[in-house]
C-alpha atoms as a PDB file:
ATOM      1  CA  UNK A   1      59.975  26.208 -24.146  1.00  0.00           C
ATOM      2  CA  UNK A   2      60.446  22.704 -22.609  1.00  0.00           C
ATOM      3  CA  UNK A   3      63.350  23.995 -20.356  1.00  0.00           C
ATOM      4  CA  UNK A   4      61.338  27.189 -18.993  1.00  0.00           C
ATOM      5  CA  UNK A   5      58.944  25.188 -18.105  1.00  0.00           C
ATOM      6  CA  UNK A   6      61.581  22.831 -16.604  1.00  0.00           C
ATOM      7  CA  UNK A   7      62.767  25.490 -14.589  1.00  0.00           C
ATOM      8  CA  UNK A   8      59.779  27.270 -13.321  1.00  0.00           C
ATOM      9  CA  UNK A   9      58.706  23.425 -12.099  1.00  0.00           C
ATOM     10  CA  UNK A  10      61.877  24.027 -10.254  1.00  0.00           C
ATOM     11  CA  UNK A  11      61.442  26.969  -8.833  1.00  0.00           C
ATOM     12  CA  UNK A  12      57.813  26.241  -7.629  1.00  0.00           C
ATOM     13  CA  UNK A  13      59.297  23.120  -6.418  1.00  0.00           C
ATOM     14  CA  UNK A  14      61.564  24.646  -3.998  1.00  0.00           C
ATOM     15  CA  UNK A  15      59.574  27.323  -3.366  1.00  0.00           C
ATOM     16  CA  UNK A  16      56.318  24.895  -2.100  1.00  0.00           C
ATOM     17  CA  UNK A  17      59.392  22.897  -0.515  1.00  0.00           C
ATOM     18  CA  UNK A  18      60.393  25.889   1.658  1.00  0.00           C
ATOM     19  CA  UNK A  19      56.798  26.413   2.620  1.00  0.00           C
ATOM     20  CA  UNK A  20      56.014  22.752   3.995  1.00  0.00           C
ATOM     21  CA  UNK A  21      59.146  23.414   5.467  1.00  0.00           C
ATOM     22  CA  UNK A  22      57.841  26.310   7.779  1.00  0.00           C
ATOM     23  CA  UNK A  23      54.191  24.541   8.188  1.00  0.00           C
ATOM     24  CA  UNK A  24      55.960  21.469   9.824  1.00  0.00           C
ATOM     25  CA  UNK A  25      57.561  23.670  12.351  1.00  0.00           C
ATOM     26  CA  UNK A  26      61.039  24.799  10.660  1.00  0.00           C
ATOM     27  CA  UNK A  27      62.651  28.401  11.423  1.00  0.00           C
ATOM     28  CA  UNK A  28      65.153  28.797   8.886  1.00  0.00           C
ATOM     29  CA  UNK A  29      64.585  31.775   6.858  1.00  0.00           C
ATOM     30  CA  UNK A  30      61.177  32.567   8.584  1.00  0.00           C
ATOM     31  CA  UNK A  31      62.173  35.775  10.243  1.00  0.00           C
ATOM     32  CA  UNK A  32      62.222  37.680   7.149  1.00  0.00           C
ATOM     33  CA  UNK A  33      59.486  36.670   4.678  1.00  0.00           C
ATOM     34  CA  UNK A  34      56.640  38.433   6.266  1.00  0.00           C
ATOM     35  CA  UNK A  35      56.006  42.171   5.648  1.00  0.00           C
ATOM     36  CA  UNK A  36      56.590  44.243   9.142  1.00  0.00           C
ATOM     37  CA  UNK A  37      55.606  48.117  10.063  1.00  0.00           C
ATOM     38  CA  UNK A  38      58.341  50.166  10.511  1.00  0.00           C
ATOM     39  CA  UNK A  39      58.719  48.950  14.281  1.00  0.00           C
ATOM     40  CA  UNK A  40      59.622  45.346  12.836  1.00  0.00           C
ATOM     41  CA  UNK A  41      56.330  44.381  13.972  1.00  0.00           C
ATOM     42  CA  UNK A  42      54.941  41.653  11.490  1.00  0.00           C
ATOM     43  CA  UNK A  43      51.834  42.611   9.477  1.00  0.00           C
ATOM     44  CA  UNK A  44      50.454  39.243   9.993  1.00  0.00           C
ATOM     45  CA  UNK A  45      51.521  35.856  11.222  1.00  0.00           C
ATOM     46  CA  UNK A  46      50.728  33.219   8.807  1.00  0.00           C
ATOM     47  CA  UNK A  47      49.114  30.061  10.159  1.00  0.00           C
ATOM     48  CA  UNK A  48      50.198  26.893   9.680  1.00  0.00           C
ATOM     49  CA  UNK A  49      46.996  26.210   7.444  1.00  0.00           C
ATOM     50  CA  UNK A  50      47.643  29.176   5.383  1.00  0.00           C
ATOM     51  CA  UNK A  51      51.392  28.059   5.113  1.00  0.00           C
ATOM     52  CA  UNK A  52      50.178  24.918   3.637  1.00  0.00           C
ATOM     53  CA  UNK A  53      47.754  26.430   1.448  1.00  0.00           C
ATOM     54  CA  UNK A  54      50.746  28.608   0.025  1.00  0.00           C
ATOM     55  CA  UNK A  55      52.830  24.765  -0.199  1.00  0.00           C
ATOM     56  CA  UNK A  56      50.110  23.391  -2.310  1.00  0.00           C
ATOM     57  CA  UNK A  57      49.401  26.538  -4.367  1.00  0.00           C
ATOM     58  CA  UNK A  58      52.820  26.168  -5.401  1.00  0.00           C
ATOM     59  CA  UNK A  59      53.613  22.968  -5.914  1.00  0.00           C
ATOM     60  CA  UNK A  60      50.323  22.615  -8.231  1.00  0.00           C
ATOM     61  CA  UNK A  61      51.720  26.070 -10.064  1.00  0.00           C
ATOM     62  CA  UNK A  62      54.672  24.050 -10.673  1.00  0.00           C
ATOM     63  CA  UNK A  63      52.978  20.640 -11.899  1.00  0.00           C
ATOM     64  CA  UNK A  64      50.660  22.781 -13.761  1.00  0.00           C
ATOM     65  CA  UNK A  65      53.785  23.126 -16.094  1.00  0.00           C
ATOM     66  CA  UNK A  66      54.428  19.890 -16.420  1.00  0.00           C
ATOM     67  CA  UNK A  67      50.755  19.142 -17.635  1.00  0.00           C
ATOM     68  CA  UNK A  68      50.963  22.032 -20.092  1.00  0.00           C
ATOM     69  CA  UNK A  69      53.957  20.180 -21.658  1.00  0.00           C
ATOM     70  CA  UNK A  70      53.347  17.043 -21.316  1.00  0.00           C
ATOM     71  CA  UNK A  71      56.029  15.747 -18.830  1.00  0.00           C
ATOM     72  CA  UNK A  72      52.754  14.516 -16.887  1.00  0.00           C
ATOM     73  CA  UNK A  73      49.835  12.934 -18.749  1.00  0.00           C
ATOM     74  CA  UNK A  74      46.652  14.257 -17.382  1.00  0.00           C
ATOM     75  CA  UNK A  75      43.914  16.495 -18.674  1.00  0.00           C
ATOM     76  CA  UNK A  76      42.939  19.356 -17.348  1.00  0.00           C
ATOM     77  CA  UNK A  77      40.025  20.870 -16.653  1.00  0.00           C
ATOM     78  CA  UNK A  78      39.299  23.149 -19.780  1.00  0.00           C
ATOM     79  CA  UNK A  79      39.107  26.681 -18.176  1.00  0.00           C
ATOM     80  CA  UNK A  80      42.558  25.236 -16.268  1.00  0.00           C
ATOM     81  CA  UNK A  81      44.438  24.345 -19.729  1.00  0.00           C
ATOM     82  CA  UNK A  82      43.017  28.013 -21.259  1.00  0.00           C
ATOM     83  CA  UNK A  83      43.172  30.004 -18.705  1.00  0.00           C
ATOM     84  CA  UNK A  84      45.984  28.216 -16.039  1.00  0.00           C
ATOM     85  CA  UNK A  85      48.765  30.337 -17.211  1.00  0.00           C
ATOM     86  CA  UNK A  86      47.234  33.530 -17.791  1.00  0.00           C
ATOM     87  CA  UNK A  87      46.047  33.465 -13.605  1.00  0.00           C
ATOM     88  CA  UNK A  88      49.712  32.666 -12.507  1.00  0.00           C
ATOM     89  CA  UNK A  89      50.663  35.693 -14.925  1.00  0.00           C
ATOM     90  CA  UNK A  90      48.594  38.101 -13.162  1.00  0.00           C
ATOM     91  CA  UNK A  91      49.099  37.248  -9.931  1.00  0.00           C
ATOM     92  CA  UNK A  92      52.956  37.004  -9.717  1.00  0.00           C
ATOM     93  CA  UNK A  93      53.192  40.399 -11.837  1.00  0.00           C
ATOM     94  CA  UNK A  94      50.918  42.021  -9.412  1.00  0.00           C
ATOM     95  CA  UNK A  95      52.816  40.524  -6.615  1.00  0.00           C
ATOM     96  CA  UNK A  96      55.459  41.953  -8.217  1.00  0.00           C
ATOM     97  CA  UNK A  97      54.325  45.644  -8.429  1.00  0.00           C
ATOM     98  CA  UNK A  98      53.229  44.897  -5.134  1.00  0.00           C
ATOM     99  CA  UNK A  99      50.192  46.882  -3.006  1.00  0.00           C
ATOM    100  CA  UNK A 100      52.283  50.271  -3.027  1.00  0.00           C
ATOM    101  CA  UNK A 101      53.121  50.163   0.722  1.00  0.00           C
ATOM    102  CA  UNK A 102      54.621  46.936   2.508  1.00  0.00           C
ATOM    103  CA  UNK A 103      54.973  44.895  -1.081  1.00  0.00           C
ATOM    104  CA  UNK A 104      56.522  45.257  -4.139  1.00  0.00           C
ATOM    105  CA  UNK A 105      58.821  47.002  -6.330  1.00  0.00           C
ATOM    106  CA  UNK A 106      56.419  50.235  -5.371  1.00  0.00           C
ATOM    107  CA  UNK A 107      56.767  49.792  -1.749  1.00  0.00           C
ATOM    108  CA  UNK A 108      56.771  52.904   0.733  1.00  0.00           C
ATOM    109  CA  UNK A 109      58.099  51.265   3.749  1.00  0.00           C
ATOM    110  CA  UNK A 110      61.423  49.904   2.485  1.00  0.00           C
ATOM    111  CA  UNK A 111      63.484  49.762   6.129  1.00  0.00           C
ATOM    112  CA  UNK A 112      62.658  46.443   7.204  1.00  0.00           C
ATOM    113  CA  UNK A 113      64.463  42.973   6.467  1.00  0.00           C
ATOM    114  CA  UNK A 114      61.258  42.089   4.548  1.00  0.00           C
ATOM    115  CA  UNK A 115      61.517  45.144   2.595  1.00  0.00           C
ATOM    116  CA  UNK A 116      65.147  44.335   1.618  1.00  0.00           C
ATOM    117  CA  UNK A 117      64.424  40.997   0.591  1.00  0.00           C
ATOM    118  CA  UNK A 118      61.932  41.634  -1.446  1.00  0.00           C
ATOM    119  CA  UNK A 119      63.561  44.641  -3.340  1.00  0.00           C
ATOM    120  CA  UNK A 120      66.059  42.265  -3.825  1.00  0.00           C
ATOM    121  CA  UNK A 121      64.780  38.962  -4.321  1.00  0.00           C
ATOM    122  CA  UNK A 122      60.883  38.352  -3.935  1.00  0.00           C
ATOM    123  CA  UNK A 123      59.644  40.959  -6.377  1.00  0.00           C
ATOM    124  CA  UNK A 124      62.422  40.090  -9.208  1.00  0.00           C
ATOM    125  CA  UNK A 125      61.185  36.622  -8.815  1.00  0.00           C
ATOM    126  CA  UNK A 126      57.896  37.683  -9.005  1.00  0.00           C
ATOM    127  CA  UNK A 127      58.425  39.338 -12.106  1.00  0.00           C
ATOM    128  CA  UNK A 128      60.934  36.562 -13.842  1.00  0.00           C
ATOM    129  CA  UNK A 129      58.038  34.046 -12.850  1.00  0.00           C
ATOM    130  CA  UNK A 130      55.411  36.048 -14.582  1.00  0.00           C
ATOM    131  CA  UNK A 131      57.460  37.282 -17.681  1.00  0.00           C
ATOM    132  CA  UNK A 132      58.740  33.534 -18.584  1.00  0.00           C
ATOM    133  CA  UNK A 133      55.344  32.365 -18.152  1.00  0.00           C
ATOM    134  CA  UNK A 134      53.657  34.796 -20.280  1.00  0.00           C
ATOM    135  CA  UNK A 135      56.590  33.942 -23.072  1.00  0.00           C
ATOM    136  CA  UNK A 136      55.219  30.378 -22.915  1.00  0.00           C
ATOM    137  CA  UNK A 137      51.805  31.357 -23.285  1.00  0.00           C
ATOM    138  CA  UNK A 138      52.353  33.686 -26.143  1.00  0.00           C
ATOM    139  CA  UNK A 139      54.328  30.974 -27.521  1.00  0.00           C
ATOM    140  CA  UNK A 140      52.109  28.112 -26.984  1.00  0.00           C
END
C-alpha cells in the first residue's frame, strides 16, 4: 500500500505543481483544461485565487497520504484521519462520472479540446485516483 500511496503523492504533486504553475502567470497547457460550449467559448475563467485554491487542495490531497502512512509524522484531526480518504473518493469518482454535460465520462458536449482531454485523460485519472484510494481505505 506504501507505493500507492507513493504514487498518488506523486500525482497530486504534479498535479498542485501544474496549478501554481498557471496562478503565477504560466500558459502552457492552459488552453485546454477548462470546459467550453460548443463555440469554444470557456464555461468559466478560473481566477488566479481559485487556481491557487485548486494548488493547495491538491498538494494537501497528496500530503494527506503521506500522513496516513506515516512518511510525515503529524496527527490529524480525527474526522480528517476517518473520514480524509473517503471525501477524496467521492469527489474524484464523481468528477469522474462528471455533471452529464461539459464533464465526465457522461458528457454530452464532447467536440471541444476540453472534451477530448478529458475523455482521454482527466476522467481516467479521476477514476484511477479514486479507485486506488478506495483500495487503501478498504485495506487500511
Amino acid at each position: 500500500m506504501n507505493i500507492i500511496a507513493l504514487l498518488l503523492f506523486l500525482i497530486f504533486a504534479i498535479i498542485s505543481g501544474i496549478h501554481f504553475y498557471w496562478g503565477f502567470g504560466g500558459k502552457w497547457g492552459s488552453k485546454a483544461v477548462v470546459p467550453t460550449k460548443d463555440d469554444q467559448t470557456p464555461l468559466f475563467v478560473p481566477s488566479t485565487i481559485s487556481t491557487f485554491v485548486v494548488a493547495v487542495g491538491t498538494l494537501f490531497f497528496g500530503v494527506l497520504y503521506l500522513i496516513k502512512f506515516e512518511f510525515i509524522q503529524l496527527s490529524l484531526p480525527l474526522w480528517l484521519d476517518k473520514y480524509g480518504f473517503w471525501i477524496i473518493i467521492s469527489i474524484f469518482i464523481l468528477r469522474a462520472i462528471g455533471e452529464f454535460n461539459y464533464v465526465g465520462f457522461f458528457k454530452k458536449h464532447k467536440s471541444s479540446q476540453f472534451a477530448a482531454n478529458d475523455t482521454k485523460y482527466y476522467s481516467p485519472l479521476c477514476l484511477i485516483i479514486g479507485i486506488l484510494t478506495l483500495v487503501i481505505e478498504l485495506n487500511n
